[in-house]
N, C-alpha and C. Protein backbone atom coordinates (compact mmCIF):
# COMPACT_ATOMS: atom_id res chain seq x y z
N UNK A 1 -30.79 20.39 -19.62
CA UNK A 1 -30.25 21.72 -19.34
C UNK A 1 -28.73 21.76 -19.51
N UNK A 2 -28.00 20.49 -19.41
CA UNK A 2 -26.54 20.39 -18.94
C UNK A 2 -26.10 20.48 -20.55
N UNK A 3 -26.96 20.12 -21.39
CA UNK A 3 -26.59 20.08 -23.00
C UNK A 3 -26.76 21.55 -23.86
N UNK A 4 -27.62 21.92 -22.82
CA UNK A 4 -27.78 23.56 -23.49
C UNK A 4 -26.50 24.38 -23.36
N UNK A 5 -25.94 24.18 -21.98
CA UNK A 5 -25.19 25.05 -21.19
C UNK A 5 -23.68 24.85 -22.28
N UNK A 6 -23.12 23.47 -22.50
CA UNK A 6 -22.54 23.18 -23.04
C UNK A 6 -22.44 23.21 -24.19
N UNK A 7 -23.50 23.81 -25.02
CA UNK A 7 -23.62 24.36 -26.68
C UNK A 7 -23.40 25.60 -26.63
N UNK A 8 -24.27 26.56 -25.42
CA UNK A 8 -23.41 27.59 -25.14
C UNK A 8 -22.14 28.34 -25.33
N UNK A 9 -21.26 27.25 -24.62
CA UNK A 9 -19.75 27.27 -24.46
C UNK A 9 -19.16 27.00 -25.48
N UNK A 10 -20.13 26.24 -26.53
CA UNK A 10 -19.37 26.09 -27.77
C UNK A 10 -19.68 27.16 -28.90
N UNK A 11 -20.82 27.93 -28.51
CA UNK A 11 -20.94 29.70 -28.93
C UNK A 11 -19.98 30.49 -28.46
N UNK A 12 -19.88 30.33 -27.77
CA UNK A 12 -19.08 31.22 -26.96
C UNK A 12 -17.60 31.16 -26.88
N UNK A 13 -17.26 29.98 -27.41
CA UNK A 13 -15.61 29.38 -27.49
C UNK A 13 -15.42 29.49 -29.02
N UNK A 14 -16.35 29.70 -29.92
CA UNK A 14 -16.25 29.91 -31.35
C UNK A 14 -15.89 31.63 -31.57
N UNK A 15 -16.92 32.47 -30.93
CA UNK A 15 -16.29 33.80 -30.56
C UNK A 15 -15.10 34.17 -30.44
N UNK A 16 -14.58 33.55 -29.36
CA UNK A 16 -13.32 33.58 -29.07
C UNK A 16 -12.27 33.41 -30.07
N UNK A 17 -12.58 31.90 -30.75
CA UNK A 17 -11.85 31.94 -32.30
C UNK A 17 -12.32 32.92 -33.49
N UNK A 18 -13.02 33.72 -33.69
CA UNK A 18 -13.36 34.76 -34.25
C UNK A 18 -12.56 35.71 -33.63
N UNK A 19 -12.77 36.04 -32.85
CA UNK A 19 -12.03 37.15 -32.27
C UNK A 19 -10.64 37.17 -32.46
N UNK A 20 -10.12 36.06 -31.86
CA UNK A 20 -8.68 36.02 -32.12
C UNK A 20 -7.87 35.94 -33.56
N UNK A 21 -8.87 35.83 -34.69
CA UNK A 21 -8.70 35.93 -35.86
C UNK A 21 -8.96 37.46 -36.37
N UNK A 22 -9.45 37.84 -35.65
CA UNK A 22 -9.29 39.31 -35.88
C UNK A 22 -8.33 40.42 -35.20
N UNK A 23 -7.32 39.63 -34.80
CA UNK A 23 -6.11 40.39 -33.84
C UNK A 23 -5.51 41.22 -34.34
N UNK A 24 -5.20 40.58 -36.10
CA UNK A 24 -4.56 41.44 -36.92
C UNK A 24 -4.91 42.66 -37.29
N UNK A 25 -6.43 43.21 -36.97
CA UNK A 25 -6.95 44.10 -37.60
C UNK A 25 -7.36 44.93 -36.06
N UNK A 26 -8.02 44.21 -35.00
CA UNK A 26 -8.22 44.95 -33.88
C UNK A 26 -6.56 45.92 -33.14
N UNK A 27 -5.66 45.28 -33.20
CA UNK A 27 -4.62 45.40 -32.69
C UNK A 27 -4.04 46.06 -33.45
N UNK A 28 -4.19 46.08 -34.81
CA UNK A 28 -3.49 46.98 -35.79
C UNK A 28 -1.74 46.04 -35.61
N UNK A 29 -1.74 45.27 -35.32
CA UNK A 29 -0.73 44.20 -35.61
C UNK A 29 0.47 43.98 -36.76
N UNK A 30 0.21 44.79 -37.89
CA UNK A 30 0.72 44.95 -39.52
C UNK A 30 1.75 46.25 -39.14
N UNK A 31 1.07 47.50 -38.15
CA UNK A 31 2.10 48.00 -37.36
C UNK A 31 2.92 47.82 -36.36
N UNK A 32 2.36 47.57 -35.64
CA UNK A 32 2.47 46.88 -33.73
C UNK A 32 4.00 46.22 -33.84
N UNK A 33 3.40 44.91 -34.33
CA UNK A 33 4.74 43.80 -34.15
C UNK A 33 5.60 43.91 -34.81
N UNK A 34 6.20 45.06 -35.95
CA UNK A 34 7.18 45.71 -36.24
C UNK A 34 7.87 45.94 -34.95
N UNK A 35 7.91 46.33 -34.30
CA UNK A 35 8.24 46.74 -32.83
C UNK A 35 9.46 45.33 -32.54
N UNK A 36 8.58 44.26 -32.66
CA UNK A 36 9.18 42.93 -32.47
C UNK A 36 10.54 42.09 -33.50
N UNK A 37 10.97 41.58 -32.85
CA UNK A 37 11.62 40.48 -33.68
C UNK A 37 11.20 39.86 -34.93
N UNK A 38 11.64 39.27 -35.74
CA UNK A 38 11.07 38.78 -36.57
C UNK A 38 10.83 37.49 -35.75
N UNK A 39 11.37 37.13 -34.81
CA UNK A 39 11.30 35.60 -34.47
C UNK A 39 9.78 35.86 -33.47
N UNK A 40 10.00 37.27 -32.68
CA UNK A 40 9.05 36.97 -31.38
C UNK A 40 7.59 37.25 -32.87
N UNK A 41 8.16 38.23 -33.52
CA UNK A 41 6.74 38.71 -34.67
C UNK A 41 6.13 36.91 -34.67
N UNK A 42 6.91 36.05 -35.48
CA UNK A 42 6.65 35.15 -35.60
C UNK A 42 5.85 33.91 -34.57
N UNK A 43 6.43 33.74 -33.27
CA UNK A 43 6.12 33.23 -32.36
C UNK A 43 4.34 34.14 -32.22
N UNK A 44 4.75 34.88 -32.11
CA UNK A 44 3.22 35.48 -31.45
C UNK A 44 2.02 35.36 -32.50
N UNK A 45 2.34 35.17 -32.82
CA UNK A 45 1.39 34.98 -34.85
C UNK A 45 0.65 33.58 -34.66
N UNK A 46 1.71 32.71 -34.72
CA UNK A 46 1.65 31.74 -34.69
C UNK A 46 1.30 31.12 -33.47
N UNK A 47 1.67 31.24 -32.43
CA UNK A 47 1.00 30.89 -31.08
C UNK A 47 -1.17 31.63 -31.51
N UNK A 48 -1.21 32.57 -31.69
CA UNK A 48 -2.20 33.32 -31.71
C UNK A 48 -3.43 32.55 -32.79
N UNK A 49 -2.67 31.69 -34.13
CA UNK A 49 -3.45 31.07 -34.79
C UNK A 49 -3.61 30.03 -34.31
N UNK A 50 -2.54 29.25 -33.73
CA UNK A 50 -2.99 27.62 -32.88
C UNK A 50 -3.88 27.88 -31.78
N UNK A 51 -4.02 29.10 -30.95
CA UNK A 51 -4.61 29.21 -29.87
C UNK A 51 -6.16 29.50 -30.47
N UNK A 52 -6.32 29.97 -31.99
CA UNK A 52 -7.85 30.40 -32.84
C UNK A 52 -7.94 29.09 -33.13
N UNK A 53 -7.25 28.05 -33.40
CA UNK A 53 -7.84 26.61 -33.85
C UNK A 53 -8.33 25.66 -32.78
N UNK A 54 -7.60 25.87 -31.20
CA UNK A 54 -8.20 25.25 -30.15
C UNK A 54 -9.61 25.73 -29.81
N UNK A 55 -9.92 27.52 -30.02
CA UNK A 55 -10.98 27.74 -29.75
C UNK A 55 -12.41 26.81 -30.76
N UNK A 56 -11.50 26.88 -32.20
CA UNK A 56 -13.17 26.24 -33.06
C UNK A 56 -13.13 24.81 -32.39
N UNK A 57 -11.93 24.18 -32.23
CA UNK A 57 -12.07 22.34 -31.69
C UNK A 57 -12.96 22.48 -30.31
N UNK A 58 -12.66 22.99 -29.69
CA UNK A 58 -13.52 23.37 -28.49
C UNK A 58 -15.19 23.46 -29.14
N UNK A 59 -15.08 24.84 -29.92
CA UNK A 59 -16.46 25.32 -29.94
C UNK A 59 -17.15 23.99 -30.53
N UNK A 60 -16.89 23.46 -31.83
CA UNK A 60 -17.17 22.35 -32.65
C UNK A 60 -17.99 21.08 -31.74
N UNK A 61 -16.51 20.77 -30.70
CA UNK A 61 -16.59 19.50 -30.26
C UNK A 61 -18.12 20.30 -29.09
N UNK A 62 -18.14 21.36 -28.73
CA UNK A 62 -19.46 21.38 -27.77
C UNK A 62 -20.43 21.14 -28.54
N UNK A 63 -20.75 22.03 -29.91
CA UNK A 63 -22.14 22.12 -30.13
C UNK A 63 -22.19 20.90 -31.19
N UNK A 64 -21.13 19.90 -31.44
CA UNK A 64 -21.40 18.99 -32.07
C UNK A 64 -21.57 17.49 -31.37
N UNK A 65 -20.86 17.71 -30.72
CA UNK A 65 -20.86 16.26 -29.32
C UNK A 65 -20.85 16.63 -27.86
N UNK A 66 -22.34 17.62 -27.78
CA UNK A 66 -22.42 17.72 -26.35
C UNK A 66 -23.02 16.88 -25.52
N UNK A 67 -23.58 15.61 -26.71
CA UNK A 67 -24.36 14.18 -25.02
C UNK A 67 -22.89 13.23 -25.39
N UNK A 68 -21.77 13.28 -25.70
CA UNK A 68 -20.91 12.54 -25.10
C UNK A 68 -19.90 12.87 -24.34
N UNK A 69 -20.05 14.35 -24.59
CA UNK A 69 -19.45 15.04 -23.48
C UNK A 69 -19.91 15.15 -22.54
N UNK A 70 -20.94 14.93 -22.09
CA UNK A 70 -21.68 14.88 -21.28
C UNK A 70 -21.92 13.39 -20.66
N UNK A 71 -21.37 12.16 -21.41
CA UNK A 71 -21.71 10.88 -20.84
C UNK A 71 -21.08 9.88 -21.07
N UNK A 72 -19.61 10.37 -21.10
CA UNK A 72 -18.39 9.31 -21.47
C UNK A 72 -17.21 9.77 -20.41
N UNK A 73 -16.64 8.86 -19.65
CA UNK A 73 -15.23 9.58 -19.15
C UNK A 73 -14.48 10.87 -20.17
N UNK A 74 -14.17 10.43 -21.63
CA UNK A 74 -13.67 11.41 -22.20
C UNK A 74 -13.89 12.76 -21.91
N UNK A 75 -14.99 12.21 -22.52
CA UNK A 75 -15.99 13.73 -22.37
C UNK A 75 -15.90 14.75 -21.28
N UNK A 76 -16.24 13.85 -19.78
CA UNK A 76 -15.66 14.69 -19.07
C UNK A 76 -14.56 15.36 -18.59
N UNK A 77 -13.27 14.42 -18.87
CA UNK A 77 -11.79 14.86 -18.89
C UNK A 77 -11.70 16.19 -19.85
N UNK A 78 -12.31 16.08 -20.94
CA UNK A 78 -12.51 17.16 -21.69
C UNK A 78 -13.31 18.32 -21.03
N UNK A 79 -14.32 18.37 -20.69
CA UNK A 79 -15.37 19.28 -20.46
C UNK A 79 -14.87 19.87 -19.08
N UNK A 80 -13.74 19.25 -18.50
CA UNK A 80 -13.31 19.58 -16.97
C UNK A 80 -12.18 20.57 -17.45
N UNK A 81 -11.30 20.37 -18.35
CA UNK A 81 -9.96 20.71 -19.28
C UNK A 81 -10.68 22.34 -19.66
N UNK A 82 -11.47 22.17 -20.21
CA UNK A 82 -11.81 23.12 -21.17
C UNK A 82 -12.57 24.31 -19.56
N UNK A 83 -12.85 23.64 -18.55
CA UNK A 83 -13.32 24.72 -17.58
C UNK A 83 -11.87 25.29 -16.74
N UNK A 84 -11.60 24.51 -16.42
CA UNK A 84 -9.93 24.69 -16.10
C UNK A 84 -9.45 25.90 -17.16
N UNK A 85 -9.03 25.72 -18.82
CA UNK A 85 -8.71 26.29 -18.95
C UNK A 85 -9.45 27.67 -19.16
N UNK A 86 -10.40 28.21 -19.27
CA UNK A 86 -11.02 29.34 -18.91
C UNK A 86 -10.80 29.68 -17.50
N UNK A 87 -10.84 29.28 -16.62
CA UNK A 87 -10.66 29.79 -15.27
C UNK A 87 -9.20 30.04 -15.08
N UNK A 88 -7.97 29.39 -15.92
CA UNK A 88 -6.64 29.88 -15.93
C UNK A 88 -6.76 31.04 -16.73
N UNK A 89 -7.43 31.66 -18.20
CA UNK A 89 -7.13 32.62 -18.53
C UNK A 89 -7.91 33.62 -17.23
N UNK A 90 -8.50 33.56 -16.78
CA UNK A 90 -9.51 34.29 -15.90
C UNK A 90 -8.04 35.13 -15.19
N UNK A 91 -7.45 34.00 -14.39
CA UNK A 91 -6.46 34.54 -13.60
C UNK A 91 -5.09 34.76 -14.13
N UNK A 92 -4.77 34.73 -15.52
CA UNK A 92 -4.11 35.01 -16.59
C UNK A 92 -4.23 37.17 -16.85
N UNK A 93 -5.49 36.69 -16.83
CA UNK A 93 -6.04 38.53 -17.00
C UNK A 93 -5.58 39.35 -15.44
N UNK A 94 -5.75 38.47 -14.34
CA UNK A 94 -5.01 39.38 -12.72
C UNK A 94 -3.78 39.78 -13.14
N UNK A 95 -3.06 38.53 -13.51
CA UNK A 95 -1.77 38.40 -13.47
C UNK A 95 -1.33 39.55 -14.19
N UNK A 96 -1.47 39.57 -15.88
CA UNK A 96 -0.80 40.60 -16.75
C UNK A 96 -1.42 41.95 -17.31
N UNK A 97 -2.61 41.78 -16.96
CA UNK A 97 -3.30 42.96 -17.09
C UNK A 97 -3.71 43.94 -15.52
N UNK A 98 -4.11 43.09 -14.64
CA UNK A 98 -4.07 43.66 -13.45
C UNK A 98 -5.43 44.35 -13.32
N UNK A 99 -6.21 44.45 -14.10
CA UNK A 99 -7.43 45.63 -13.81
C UNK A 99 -7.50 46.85 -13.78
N UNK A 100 -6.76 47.22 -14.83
CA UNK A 100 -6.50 48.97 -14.09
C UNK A 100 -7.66 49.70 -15.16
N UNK A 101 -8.18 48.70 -16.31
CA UNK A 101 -9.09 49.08 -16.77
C UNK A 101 -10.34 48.66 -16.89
N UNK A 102 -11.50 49.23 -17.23
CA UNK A 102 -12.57 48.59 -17.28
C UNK A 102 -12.59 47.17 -17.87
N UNK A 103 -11.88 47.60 -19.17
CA UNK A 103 -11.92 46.15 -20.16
C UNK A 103 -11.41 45.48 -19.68
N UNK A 104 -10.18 45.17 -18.45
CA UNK A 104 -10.14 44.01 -18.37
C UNK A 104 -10.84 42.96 -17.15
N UNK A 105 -11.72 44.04 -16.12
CA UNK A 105 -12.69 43.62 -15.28
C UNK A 105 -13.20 43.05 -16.03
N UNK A 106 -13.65 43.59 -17.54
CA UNK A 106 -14.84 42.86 -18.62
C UNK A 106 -14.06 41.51 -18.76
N UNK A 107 -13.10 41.35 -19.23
CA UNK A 107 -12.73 40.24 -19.67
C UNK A 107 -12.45 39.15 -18.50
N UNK A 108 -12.06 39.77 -17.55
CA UNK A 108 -12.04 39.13 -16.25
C UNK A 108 -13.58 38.15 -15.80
N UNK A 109 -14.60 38.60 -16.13
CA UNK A 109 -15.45 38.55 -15.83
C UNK A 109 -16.26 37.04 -17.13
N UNK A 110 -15.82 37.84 -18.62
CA UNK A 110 -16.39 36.89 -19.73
C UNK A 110 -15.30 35.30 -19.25
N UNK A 111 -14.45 35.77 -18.89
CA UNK A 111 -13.64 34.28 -19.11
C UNK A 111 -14.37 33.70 -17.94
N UNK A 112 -14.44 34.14 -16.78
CA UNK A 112 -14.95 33.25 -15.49
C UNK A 112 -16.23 32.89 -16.07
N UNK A 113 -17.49 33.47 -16.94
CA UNK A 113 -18.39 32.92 -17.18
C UNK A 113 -18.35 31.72 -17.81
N UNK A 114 -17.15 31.75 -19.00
CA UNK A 114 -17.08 30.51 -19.59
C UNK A 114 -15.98 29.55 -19.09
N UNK A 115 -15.73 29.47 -18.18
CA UNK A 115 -14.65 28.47 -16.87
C UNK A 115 -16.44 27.87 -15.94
N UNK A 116 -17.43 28.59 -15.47
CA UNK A 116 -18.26 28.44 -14.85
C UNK A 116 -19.77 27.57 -15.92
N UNK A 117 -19.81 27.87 -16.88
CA UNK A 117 -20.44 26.89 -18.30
C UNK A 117 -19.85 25.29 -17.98
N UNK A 118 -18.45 25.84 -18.29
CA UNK A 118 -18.18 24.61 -18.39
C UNK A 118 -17.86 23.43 -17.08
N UNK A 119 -17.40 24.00 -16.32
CA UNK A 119 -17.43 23.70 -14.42
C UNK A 119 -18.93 22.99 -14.60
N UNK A 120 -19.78 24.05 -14.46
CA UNK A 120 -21.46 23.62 -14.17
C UNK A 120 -21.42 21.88 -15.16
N UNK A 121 -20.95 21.99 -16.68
CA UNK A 121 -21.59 20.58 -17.44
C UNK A 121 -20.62 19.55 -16.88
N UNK A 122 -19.46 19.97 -16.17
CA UNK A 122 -18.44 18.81 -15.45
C UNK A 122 -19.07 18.68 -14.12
N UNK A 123 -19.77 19.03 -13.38
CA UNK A 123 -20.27 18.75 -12.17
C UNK A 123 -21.26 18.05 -12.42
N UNK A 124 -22.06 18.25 -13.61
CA UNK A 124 -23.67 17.32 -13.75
C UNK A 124 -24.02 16.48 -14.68
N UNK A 125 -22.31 16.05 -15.46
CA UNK A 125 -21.91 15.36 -16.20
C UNK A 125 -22.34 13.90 -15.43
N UNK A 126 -22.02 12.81 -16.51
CA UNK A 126 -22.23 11.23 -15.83
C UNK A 126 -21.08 10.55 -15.67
């Protein structure tokens, strides 16, 4: 069950890199960050594509090595990392978004699921 949960998360952390590859087009971004610096334009671009490449290493490393993540120290330093960091964006979303809208209860809510995926395969890990 602990290998399912954790392929999951690597569905679900691949999304995420999908998604965030689509910033440019959801966000309308080609307008938006005109607004910005060329430096912050830049920074945010670029933070935004390294943060879409952690999501596929994530997604990858679940649905490709989820029994050694599941049964190596690494693995779990990893699989603990990766719940951690979902449960920091969780409270990332209090912090700067605050809730004043539905969507970000929603998102409030998707990130704690996948902080709680991955929590659950670090608790029943070996």
């Amino acid at each position: 069950m602990t290998e399912v949960v954790i392929k999951l998360g690597g569905i679900y952390t691949l999304a995420f890199a999908a998604f965030h590859l689509l910033f440019w087009w959801i966000f309308n971004w080609k307008r938006e960050l005109r607004l910005l610096s060329a430096l912050n334009r830049a920074i945010l671009q670029v933070l935004n594509l390294c943060l879409a490449f952690v999501f596929f290493m994530f997604g990858y490393i679940s649905l490709a090595h989820a029994a050694e993540l599941l049964s190596t120290p690494l693995g779990h330093s990893l699989v603990t990392l990766m719940a951690i960091f979902w449960f920091a964006r969780a409270l990332e979303q209090l912090v700067f978004f605050r809730l004043r809208h539905w969507g970000s209860w929603a998102f409030l809510i998707i990130f704690l699921a996948g902080s709680a995926m991955y929590a659950y395969a670090a608790m029943y890990s070996t």
